[in-house]
N, C-alpha and C. Protein backbone atom coordinates (compact mmCIF):
# COMPACT_ATOMS: atom_id res chain seq x y z
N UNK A 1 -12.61 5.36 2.51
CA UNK A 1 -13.32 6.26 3.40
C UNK A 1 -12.53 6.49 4.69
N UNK A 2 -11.78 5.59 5.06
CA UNK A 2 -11.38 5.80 6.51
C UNK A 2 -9.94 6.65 6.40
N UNK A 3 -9.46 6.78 5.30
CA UNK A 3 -7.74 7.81 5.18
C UNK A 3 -8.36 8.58 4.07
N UNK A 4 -9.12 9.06 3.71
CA UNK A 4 -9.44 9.64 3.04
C UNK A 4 -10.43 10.68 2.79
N UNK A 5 -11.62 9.86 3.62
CA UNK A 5 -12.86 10.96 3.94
C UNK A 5 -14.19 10.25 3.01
N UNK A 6 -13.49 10.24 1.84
CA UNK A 6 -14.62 10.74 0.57
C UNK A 6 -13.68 9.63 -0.93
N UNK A 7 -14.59 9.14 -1.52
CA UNK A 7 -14.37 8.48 -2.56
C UNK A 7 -13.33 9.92 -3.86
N UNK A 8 -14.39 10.53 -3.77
CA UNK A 8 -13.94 11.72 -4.70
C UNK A 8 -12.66 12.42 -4.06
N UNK A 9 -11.94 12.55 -2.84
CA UNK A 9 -11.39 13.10 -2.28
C UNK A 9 -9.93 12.20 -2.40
N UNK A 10 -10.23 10.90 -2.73
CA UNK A 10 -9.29 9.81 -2.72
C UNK A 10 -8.73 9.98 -4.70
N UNK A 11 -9.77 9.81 -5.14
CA UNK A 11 -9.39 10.27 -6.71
C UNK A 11 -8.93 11.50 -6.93
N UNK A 12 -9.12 12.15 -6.36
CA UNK A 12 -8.59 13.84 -6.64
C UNK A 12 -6.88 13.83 -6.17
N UNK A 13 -6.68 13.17 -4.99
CA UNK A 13 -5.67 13.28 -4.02
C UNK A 13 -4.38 11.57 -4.05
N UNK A 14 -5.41 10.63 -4.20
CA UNK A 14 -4.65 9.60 -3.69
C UNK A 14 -4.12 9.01 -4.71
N UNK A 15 -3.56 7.68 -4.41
CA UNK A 15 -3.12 6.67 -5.37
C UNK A 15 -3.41 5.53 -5.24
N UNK A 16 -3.58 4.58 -6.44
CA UNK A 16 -3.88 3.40 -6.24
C UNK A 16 -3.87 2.52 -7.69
N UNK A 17 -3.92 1.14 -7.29
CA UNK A 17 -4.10 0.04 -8.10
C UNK A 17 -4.87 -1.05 -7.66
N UNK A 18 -5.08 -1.88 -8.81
CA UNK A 18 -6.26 -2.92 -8.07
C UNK A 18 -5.87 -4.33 -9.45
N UNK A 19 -6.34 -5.50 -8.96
CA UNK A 19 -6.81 -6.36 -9.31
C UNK A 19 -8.09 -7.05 -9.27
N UNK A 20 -8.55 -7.13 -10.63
CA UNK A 20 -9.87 -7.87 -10.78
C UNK A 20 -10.27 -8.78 -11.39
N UNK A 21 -10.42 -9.57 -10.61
CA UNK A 21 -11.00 -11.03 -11.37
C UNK A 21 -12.70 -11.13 -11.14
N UNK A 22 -13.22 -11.74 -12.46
CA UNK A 22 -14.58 -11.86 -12.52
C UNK A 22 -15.49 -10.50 -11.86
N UNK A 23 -15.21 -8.98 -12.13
CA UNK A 23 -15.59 -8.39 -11.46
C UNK A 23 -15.60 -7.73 -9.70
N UNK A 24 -14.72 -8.58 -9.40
CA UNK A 24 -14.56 -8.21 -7.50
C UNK A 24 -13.42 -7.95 -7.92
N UNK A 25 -13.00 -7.21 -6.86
CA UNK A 25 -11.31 -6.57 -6.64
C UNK A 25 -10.64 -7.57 -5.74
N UNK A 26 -9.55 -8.10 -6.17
CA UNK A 26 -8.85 -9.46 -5.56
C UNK A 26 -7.24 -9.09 -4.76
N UNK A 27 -6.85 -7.97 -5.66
CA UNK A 27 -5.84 -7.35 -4.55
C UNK A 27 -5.62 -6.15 -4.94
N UNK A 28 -5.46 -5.03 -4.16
CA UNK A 28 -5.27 -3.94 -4.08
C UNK A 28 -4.21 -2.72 -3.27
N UNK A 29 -3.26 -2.04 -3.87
CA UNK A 29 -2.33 -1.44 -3.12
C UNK A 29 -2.79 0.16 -3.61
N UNK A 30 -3.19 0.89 -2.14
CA UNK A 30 -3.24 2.06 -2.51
C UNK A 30 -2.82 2.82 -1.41
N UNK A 31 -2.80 4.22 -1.54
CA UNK A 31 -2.02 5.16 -0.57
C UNK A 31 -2.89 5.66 0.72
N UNK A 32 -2.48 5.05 1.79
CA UNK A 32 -3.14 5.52 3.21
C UNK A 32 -2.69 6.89 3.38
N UNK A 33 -1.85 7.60 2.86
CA UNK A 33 -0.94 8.74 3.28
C UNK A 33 -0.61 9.32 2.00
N UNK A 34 -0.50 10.69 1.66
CA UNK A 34 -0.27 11.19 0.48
C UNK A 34 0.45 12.76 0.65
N UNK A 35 1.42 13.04 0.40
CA UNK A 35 1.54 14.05 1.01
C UNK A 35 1.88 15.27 -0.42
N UNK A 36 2.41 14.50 -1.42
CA UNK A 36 2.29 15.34 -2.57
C UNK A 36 3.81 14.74 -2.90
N UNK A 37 4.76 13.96 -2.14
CA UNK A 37 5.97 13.73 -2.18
C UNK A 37 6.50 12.22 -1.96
N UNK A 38 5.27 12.10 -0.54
CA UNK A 38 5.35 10.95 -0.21
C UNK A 38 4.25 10.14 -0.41
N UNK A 39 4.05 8.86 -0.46
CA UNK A 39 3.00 7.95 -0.57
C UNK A 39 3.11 6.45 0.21
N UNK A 40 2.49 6.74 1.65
CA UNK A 40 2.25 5.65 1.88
C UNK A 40 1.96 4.34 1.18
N UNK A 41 2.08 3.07 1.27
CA UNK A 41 1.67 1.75 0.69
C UNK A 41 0.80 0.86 1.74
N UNK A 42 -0.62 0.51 1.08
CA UNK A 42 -1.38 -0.42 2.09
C UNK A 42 -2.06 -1.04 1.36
N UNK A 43 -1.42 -2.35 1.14
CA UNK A 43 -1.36 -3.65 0.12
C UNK A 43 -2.83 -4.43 1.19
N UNK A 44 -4.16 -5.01 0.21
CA UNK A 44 -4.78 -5.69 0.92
C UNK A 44 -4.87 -6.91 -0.33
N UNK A 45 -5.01 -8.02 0.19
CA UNK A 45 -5.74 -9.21 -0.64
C UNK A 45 -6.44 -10.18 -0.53
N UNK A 46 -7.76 -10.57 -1.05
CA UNK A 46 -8.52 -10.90 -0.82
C UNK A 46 -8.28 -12.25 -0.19
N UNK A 47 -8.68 -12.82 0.83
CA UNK A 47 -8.25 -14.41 0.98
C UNK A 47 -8.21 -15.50 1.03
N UNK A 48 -9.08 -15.15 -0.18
CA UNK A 48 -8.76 -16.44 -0.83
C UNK A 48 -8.31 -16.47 -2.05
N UNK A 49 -7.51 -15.40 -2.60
CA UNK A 49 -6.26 -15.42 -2.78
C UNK A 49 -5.16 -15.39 -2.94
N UNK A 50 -4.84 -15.12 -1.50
CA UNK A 50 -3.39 -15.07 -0.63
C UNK A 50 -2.57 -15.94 -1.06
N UNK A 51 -1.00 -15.73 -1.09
CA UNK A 51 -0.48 -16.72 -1.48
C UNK A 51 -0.13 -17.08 -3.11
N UNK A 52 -0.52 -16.07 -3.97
CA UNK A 52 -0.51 -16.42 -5.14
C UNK A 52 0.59 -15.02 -5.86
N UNK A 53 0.83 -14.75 -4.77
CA UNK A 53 2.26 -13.57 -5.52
C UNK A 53 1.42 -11.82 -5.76
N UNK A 54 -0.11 -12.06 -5.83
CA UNK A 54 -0.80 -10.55 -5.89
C UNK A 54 -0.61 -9.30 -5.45
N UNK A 55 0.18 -9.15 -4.01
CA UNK A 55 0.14 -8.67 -3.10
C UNK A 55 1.66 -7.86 -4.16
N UNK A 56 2.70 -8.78 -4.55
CA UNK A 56 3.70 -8.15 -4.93
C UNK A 56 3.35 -7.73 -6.42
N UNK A 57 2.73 -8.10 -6.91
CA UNK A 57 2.07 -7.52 -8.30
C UNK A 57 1.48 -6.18 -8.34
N UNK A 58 0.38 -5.98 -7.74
CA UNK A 58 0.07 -4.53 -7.50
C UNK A 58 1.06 -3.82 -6.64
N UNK A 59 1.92 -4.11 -5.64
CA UNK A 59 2.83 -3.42 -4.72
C UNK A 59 3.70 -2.95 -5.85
N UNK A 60 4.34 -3.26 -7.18
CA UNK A 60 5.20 -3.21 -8.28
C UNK A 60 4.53 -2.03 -9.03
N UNK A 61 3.19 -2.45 -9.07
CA UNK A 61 2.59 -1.74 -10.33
C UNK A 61 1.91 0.05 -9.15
N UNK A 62 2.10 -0.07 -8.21
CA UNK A 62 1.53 0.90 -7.16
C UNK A 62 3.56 1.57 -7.01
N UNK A 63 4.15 1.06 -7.14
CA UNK A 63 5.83 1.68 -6.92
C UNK A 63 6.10 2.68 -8.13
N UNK A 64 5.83 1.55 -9.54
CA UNK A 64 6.31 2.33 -10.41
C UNK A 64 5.31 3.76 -10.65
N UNK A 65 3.80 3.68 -10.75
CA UNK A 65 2.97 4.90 -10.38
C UNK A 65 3.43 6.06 -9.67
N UNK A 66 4.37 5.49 -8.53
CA UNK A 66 4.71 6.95 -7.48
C UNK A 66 5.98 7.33 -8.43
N UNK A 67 6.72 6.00 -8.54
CA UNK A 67 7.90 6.61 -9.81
C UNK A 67 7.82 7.55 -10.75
N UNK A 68 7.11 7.55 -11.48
CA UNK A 68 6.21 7.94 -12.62
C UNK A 68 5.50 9.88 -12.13
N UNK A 69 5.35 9.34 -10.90
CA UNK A 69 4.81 10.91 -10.58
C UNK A 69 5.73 11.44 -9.92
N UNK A 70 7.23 11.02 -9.63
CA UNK A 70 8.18 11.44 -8.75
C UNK A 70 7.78 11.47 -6.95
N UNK A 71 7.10 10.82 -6.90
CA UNK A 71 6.56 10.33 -5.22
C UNK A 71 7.43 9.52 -4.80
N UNK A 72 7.78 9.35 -3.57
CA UNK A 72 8.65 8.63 -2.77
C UNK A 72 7.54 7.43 -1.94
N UNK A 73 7.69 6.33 -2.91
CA UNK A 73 6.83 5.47 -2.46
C UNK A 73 7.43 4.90 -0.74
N UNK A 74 6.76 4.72 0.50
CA UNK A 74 6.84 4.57 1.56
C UNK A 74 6.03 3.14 2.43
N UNK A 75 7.08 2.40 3.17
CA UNK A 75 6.04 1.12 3.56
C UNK A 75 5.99 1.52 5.29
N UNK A 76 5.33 0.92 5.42
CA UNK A 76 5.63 1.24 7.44
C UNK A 76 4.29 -0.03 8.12
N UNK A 77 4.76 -1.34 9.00
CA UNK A 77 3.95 -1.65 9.46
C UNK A 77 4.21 -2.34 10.85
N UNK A 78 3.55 -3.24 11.37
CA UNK A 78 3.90 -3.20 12.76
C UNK A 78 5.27 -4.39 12.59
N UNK A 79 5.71 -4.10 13.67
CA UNK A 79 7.30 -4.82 13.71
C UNK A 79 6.87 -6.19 13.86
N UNK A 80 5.98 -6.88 14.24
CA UNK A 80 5.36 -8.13 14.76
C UNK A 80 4.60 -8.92 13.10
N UNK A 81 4.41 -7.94 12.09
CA UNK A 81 3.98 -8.44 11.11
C UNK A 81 4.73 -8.77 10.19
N UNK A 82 4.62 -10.03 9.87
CA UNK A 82 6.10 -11.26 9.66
C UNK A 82 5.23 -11.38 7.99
N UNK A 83 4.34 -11.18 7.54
CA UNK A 83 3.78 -11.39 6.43
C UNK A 83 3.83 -9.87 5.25
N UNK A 84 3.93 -8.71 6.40
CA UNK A 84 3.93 -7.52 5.73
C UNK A 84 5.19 -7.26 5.73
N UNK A 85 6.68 -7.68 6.64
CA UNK A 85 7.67 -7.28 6.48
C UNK A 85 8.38 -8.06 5.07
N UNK A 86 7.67 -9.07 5.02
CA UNK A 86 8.50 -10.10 3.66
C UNK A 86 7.73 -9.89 2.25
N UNK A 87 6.86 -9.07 2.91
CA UNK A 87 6.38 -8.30 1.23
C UNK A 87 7.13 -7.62 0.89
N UNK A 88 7.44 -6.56 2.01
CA UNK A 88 8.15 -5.63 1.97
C UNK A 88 9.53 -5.49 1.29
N UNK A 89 9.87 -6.88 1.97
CA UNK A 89 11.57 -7.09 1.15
C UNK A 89 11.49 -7.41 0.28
N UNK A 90 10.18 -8.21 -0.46
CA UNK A 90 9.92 -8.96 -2.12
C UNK A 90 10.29 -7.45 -2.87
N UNK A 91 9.50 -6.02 -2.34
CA UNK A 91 9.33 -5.22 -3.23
C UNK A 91 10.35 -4.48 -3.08
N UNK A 92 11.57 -4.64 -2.64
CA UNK A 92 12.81 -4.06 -2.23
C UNK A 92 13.32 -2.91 -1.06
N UNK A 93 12.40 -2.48 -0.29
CA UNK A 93 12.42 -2.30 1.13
C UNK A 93 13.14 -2.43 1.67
N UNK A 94 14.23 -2.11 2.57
CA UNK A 94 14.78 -2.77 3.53
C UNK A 94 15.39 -1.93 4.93
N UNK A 95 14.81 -0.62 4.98
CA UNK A 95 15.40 -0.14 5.65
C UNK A 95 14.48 0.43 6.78
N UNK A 96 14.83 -0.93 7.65
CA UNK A 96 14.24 -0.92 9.05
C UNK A 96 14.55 0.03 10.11
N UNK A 97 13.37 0.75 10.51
CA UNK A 97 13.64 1.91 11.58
C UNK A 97 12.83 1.63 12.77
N UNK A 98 12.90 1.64 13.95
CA UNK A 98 11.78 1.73 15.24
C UNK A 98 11.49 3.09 15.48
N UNK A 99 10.49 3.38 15.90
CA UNK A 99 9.87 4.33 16.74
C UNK A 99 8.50 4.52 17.47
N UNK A 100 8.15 5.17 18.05
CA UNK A 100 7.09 4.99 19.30
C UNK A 100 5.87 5.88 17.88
N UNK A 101 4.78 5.16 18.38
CA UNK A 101 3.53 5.53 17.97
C UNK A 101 2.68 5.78 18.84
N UNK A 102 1.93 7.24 18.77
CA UNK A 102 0.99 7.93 19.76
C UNK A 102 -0.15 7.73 19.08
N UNK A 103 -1.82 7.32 19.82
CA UNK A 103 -2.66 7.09 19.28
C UNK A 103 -3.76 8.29 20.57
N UNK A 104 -4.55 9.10 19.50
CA UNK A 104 -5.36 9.99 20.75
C UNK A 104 -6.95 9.04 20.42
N UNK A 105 -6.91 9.38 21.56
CA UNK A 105 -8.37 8.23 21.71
C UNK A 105 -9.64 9.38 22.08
C-alpha cells in the first residue's frame, strides 16, 4: 500500500516474491519502484527469522524474475546500513554511488 497505492495496482504493475512457512510470509523481496525497465529491490524478513540466509533466497529468486522480464533489477539503501549493504554484495551488487536525497514534507 505505501509504493503502490492499491493491492491490485501492485499486481498489475509490480514485482515480487515471498516465503512461506506454516502459512505467514517469512521473507519477502518485492519492487518499491517499477518503472517498466527498472525495478527497485526491498528485501524484508520476518525476525525471527533473520539470519538464516532468506533474505538472499528471495533477493535471487526476485533478480532472476526481473531477468526473465528483461528489468534491470536495482538496490539502493542508506549508506549507514551495514546489514542491507552485505546483502547486497551476497546478491552481487557492488557498485557504490553517493548522492543527496530530497524529502518534501
Amino acid at each position: 500500500m505505501e509504493y503502490w497505492g492499491s493491492e491490485s495496482n501492485f499486481l498489475k504493475n509490480g514485482l515480487g516474491v515471498c516465503l512461506i512457512h506454516r502459512e505467514k510470509i517469512i521473507a519477502e523481496c518485492v519492487s518499491i519502484f517499477h518503472s517498466g525497465t527498472i525495478a527497485e529491490i526491498d528485501i524484508v524478513t520476518n525476525p525471527n527469522y533473520r539470519g538464516q540466509g532468506l533474505g538472499k533466497i528471495v533477493g535471487q529468486a526476485f533478480i532472476n524474475k526481473c531477468l526473465e522480464k528483461n528489468v534491470m533489477p536495482a538496490w539502493d539503501c542508506d549508506n549507514h546500513n551495514k546489514a542491507s549493504k552485505a546483502l547486497a554484495n551476497k546478491l552481487g551488487f557492488s557498485n557504490e554511488e553517493d548522492y543527496a536525497l530530497y524529502i518534501l514534507k
